[in-house]
Protein backbone atom coordinates (compact mmCIF):
# COMPACT_ATOMS: atom_id res chain seq x y z
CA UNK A 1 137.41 86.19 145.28
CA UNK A 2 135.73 82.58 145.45
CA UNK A 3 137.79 79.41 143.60
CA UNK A 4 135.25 79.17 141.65
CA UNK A 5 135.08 82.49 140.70
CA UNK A 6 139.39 82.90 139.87
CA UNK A 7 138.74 80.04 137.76
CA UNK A 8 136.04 81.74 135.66
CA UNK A 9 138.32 84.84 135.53
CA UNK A 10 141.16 82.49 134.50
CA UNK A 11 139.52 80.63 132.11
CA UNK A 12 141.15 77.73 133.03
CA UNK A 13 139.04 74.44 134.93
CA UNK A 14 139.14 72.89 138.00
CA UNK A 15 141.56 70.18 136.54
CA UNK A 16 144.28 72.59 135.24
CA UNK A 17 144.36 74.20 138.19
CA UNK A 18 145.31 70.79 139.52
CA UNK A 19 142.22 70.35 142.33
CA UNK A 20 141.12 66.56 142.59
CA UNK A 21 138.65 65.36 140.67
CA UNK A 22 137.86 62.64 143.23
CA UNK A 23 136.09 62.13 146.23
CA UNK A 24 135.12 59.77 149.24
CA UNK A 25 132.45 60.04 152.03
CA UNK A 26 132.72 58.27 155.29
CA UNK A 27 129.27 57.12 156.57
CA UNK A 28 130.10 55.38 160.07
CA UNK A 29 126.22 53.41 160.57
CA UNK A 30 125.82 49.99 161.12
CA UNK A 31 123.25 47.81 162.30
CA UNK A 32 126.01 45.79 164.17
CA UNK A 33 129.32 45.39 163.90
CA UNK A 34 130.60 41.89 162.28
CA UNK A 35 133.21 40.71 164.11
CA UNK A 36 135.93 40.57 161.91
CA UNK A 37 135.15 44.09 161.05
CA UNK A 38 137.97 47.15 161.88
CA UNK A 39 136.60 50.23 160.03
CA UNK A 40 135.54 53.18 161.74
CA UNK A 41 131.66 52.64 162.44
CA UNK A 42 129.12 52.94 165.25
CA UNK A 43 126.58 50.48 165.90
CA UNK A 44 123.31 50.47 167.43
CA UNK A 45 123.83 54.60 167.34
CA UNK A 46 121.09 55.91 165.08
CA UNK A 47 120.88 58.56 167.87
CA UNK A 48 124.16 60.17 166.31
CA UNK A 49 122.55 60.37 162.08
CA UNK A 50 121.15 63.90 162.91
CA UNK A 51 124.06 65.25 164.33
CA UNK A 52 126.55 63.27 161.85
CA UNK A 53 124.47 64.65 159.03
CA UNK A 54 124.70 68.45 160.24
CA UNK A 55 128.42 67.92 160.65
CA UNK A 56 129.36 66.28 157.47
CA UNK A 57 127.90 69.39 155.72
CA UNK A 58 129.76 71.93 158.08
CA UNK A 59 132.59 69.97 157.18
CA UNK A 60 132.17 69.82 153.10
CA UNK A 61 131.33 73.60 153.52
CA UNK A 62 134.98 74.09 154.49
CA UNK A 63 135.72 73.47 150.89
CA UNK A 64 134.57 76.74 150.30
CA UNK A 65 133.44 76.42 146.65
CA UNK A 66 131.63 72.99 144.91
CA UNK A 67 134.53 70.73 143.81
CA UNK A 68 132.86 68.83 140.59
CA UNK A 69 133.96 64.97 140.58
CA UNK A 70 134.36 62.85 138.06
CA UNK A 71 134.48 59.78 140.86
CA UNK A 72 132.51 60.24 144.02
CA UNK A 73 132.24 56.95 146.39
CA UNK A 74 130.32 56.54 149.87
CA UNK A 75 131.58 54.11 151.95
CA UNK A 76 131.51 52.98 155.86
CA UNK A 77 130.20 51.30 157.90
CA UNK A 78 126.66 51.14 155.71
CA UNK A 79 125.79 54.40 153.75
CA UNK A 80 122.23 52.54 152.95
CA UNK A 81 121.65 52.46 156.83
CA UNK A 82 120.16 55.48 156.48
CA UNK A 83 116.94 55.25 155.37
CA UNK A 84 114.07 57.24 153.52
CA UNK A 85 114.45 61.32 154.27
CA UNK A 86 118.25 60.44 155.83
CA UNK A 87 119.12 58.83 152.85
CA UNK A 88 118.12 61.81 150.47
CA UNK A 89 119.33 64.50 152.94
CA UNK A 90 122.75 62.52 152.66
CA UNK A 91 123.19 62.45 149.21
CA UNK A 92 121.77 66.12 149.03
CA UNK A 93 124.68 67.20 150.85
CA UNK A 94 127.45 65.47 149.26
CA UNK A 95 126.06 66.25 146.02
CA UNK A 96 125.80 70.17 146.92
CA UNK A 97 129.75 70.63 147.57
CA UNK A 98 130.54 67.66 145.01
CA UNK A 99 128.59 68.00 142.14
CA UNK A 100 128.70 65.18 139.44
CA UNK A 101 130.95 65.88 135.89
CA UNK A 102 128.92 64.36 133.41
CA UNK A 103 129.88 60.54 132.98
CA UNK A 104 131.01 60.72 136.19
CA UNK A 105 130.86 57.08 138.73
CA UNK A 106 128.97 57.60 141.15
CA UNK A 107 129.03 54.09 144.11
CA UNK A 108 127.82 53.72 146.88
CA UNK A 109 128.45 50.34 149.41
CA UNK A 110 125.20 48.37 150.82
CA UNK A 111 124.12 46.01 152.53
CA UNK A 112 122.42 43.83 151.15
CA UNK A 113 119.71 43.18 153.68
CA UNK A 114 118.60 46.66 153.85
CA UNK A 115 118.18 47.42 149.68
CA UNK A 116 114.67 47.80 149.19
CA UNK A 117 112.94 49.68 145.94
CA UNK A 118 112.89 52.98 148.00
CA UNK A 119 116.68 52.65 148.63
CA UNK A 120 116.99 51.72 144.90
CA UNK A 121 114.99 54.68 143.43
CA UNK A 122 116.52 57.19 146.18
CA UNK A 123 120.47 56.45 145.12
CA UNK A 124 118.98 56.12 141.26
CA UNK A 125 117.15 59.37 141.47
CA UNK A 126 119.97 61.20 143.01
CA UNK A 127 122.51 60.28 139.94
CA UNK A 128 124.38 57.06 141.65
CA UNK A 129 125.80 54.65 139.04
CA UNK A 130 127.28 51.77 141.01
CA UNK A 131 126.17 50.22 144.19
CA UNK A 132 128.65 47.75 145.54
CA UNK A 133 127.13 45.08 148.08
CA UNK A 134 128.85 43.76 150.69
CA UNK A 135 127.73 40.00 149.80
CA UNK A 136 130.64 38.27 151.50
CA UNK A 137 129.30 34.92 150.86
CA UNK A 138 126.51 32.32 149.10
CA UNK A 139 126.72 30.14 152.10
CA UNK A 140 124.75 30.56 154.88
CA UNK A 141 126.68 28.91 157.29
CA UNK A 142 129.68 31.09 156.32
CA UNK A 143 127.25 34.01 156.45
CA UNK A 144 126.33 33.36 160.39
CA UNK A 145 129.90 32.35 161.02
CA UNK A 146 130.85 36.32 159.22
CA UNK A 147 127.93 37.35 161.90
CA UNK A 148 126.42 38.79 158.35
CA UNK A 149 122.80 39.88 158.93
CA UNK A 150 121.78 38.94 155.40
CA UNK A 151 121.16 35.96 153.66
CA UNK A 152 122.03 34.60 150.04
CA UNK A 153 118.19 35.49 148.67
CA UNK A 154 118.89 38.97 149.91
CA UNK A 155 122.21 39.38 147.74
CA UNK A 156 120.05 38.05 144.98
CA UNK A 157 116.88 40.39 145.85
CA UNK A 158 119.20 43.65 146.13
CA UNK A 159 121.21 42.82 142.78
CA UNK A 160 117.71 42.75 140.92
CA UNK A 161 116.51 45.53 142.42
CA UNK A 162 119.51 47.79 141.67
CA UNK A 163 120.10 46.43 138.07
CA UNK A 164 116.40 47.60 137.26
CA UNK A 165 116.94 50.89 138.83
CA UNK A 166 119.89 50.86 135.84
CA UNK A 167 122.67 50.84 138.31
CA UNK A 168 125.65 48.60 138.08
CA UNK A 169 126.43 46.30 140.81
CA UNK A 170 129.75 45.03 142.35
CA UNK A 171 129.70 41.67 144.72
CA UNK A 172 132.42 42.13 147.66
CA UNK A 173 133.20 37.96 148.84
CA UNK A 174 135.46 36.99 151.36
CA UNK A 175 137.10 33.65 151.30
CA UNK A 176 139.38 32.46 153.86
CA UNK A 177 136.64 31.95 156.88
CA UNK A 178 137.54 29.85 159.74
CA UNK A 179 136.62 26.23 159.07
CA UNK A 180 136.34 26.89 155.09
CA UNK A 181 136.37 24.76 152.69
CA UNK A 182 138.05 25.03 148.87
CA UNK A 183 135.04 23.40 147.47
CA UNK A 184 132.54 25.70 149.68
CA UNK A 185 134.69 28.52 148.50
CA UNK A 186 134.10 27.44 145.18
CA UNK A 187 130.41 27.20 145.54
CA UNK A 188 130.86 31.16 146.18
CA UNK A 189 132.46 31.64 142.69
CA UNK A 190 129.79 29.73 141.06
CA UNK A 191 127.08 31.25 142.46
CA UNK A 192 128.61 35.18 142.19
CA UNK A 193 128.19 35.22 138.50
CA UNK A 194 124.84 33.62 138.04
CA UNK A 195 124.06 37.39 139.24
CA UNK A 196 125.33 39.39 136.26
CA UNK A 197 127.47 41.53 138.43
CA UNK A 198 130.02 44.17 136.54
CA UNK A 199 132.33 43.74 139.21
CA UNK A 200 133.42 41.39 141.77
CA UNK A 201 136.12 41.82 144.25
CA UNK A 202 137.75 39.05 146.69
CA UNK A 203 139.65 39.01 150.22
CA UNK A 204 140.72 37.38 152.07
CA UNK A 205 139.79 37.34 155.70
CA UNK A 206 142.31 38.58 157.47
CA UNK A 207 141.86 38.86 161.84
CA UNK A 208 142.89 42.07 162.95
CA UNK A 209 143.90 43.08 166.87
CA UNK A 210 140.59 44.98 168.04
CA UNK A 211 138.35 43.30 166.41
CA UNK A 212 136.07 40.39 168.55
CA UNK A 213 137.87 37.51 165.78
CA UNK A 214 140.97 38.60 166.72
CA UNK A 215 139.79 37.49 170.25
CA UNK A 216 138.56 34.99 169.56
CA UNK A 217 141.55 33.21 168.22
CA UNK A 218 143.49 34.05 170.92
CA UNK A 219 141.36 32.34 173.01
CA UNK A 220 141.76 29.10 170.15
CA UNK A 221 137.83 29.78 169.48
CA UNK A 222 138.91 30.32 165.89
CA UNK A 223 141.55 28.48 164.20
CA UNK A 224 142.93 30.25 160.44
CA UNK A 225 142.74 28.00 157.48
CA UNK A 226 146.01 26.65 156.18
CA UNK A 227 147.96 29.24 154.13
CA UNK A 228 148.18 26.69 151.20
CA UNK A 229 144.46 26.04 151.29
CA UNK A 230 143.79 30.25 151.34
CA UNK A 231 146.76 30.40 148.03
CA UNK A 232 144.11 27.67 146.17
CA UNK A 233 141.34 29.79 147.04
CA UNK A 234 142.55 32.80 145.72
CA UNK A 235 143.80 30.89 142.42
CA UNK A 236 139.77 29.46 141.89
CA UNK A 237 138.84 32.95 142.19
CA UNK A 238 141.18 34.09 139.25
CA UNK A 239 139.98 30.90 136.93
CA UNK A 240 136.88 30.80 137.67
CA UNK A 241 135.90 34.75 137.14
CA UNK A 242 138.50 35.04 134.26
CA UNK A 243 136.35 31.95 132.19
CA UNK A 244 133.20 33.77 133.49
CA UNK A 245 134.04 36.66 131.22
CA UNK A 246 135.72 39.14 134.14
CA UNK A 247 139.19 40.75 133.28
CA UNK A 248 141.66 40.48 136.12
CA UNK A 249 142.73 44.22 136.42
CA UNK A 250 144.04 44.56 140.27
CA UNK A 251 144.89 42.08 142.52
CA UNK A 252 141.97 41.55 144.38
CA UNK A 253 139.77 42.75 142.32
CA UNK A 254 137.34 41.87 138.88
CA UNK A 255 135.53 43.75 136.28
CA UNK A 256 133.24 43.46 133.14
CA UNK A 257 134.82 45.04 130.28
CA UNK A 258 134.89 48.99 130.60
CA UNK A 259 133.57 48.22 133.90
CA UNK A 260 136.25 48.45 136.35
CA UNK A 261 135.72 50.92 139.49
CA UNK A 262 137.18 54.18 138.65
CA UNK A 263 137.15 55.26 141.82
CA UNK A 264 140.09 53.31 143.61
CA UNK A 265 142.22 53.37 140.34
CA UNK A 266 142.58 57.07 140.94
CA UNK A 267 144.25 55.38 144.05
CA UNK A 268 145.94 53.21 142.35
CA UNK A 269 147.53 55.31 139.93
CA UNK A 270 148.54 58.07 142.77
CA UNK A 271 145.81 60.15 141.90
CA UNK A 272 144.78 63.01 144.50
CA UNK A 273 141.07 62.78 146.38
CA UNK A 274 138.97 65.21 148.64
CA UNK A 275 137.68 62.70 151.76
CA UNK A 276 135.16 63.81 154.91
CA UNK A 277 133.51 61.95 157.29
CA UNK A 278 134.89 59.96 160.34
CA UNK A 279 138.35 58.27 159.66
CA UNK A 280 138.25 59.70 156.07
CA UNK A 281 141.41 59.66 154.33
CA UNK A 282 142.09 62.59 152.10
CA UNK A 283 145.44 63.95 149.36
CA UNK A 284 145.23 67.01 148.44
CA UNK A 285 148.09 69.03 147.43
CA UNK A 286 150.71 66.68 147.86
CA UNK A 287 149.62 66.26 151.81
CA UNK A 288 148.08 63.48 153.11
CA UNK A 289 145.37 63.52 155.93
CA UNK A 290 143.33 61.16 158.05
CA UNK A 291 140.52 62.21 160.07
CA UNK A 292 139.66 61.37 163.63
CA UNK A 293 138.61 57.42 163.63
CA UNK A 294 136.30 57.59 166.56
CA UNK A 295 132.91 59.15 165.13
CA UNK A 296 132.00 61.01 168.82
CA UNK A 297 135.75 62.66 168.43
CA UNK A 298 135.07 63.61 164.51
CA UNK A 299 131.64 65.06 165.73
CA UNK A 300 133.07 67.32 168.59
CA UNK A 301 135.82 68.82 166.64
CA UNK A 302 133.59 69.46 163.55
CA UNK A 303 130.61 70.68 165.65
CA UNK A 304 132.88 72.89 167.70
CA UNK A 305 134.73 74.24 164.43
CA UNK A 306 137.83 72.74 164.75
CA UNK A 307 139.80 70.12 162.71
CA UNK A 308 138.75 67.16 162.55
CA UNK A 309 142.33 65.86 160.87
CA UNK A 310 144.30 63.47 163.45
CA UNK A 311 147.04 62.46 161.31
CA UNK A 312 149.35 65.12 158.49
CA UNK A 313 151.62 64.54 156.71
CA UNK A 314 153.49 64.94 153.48
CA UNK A 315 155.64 62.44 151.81
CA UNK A 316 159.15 63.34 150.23
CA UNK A 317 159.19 62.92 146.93
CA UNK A 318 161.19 59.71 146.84
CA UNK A 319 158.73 57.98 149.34
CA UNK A 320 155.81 59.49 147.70
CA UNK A 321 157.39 57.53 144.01
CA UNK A 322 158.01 54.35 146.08
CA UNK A 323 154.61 54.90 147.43
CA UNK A 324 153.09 54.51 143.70
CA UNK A 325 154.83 52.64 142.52
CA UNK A 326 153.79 49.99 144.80
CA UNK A 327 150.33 51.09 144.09
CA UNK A 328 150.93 50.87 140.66
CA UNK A 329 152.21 47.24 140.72
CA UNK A 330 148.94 45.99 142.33
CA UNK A 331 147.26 46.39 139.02
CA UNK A 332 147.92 43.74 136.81
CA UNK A 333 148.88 45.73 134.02
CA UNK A 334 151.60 46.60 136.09
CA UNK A 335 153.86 49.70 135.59
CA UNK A 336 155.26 51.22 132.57
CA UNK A 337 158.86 53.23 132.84
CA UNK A 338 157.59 56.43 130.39
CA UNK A 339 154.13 56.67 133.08
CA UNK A 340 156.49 56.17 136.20
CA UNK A 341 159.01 58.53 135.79
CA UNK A 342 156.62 61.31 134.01
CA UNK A 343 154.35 60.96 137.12
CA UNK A 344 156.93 60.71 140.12
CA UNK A 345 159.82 62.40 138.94
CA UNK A 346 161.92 59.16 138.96
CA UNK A 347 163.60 57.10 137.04
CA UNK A 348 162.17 53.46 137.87
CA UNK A 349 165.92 51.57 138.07
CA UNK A 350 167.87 54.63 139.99
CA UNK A 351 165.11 53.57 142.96
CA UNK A 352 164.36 49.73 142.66
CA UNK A 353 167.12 48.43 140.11
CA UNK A 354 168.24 45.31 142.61
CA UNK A 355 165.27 44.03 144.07
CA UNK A 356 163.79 44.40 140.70
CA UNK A 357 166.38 42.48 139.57
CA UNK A 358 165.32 39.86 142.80
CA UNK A 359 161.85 39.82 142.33
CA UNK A 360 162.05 38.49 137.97
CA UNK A 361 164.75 36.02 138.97
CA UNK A 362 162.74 34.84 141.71
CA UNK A 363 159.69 34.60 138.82
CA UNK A 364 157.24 37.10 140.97
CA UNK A 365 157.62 39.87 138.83
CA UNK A 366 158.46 39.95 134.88
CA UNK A 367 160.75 42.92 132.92
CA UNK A 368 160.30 43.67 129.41
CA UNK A 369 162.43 46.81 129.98
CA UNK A 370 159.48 48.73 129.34
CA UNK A 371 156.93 47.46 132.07
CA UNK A 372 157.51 45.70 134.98
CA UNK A 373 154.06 44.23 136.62
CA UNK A 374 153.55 40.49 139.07
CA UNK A 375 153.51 37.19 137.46
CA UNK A 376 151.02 35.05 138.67
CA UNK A 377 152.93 33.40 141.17
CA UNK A 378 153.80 37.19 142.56
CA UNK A 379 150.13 37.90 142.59
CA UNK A 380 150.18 34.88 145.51
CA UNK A 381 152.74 36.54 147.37
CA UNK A 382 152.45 40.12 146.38
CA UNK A 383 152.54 41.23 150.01
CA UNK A 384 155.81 39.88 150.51
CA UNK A 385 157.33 41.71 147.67
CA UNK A 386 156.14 45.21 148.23
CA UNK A 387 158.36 46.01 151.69
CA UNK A 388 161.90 45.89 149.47
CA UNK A 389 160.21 48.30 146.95
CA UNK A 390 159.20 51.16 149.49
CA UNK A 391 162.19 50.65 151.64
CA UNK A 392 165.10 53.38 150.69
């Protein structure tokens, strides 16, 4: 007998029986690859959409039953690379083995030099709620520099395009560029609002081994901005969106009222997710799996019927409590005792009593004996603090 079916026999819902109620799709196309850029993706490879296509569904089809979602998110590389029939065949698919609980979010990440009214009407028409642009920047200096194939009118162009398809948007800006400056940073965080977005998020750029930057500054082509400069950038970013009306709800990240993405707090709060594609992360069932990162390995293994799944494993339950609660901390509402130790199993002080103890002496994180969550000066540092907390 089927899932589905047992659960119809049960009476009892996908939920009870403890299934996610999450998902993510990994859609590898790109244009080109930005050189700062270390996700799985393929550039220049439009050869490989057919075949990609046909093995995504072989792989959802493993599910063996629809799992209905109340988050679903496409990311990559470019989801909106696809375009016209590709597009719709895309969503078709995903939709077919992940069907959409009603007032479910549905997002999917653009560029924004490749959202046109088709684009718009296509994600629309297929039940998508968010679209999240990968703006990166106002400037278009910074934008070349980024080796962004979009300009500032195109961020604006897409966002008005999407908002009167009904669709919320989300602005993804980086700030720490080679060679930036605070007040060109700050230019950014002016401009980012004048746009109505629901949701911004910030980062900062960070050059990672593999990736042409990286390179680059090995070479002394690229020199990093001064840490103290980057800490003043990130502190205009929380000013300047919190007086523009956007609540500061994770560390890096902005949101409307009653807009926040859905999606990655069901990361956030440990929450369990089904994942395909190339280099697709998935949790399911307590166990933890990563797919093949390069897309030609992903398509041979799914195409010849084998697993796809590089990496396994599954946490002990003290790791997997460390795990969120480090998680948990990145949201600024930080983490209450009652929540932790219902959801992990743990008591919060039998696993992190002394460098909890550090951390509010230090003034990075503050105790009320029924939350602990970062101060602001821990949200400057936060990345410092979280290696004592998952360490046993």
């Amino acid at each position: 007998m089927g899932v589905v079916a047992m659960q119809k026999a049960e009476g009892r819902t996908q939920q009870e029986l403890g299934f996610p109620r999450s998902a993510y799709i990994h859609v590898p196309f790109c244009r080109h690859r930005c050189g700062y850029c270390n996700f799985t993706l393929v550039a220049g490879r439009d050869d490989l959409i057919e075949p990609f296509l046909a093995a995504l569904e072989t792989e959802l089809s493993w599910l063996g039953e629809p799992r209905e979602v109340d988050t679903l998110f496409l990311g990559g590389g470019t989801p909106t690379h696809l375009r016209g029939k590709q597009l719709e065949r895309l969503l078709t698919i995903v939709l077919r083995w992940h069907p959409l609980a009603k007032g479910s979010e549905c997002s999917v990440e653009a560029n924004p030099a490749n959202v046109d009214s088709e684009t718009v009407g296509i994600l629309g028409g297929h039940g998508v709620t968010r679209i999240s642009l990968g703006a990166q920047s106002f400037q278009l200096e910074k934008l070349k520099l980024l080796e962004r194939d979009h300009g500032p009118d195109d961020i604006a162009r897409a966002t008005d395009l999407a908002r009167g398809r009904g669709l919320d948007v989300s602005l993804d800006l980086i700030f720490g560029a080679p060679g930036e400056t605070l007040a060109g940073w700050q230019n950014d965080l002016q401009m980012g609002p004048r746009l109505s977005p629901d949701h911004v998020s910030t980062y900062g750029l960070t050059l990672e081994k593999g990736t042409s930057f990286w390179n680059r500054l090995q070479h002394g082509e690229l020199l990093k901005i001064d840490e103290e400069v980057e800490r003043q950038m990130y502190e205009a970013a929380i000013d300047r969106l919190t007086a523009a009306g956007f609540e500061h709800y994770e560390v890096s990240n902005f949101a409307r009222p009653a807009k926040r993405c859905r999606h990655n707090e069901v990361y956030w709060t440990g929450g369990e997710y089904y994942a395909a594609g190339p280099g697709a992360a998935r949790h399911v069932g307590g166990v933890r799996e990563t797919n093949h990162r390069s897309v030609t390995k992903w398509l041979d293994c799914v195409s010849g019927v084998r697993s796809p799944v590089a990496e396994r494993e599954s946490l002990p339950p003290e790791e997997k409590a460390r795990e969120l609660l480090v998680f948990g901390l990145r949201r600024l509402e930080g983490v209450d005792r009652h929540w932790f130790a219902a959801r992990s199993g743990f008591e919060l002080d039998d696993l992190v009593a002394p460098p909890i103890r550090k951390f509010v002496a230090a003034g990075l994180l503050s105790d009320d004996r029924q939350r602990v969550k970062l101060t602001r000066e821990g949200l400057f540092v936060s990345d410092s603090i979280w290696p004592e907390l998952l360490l046993r």
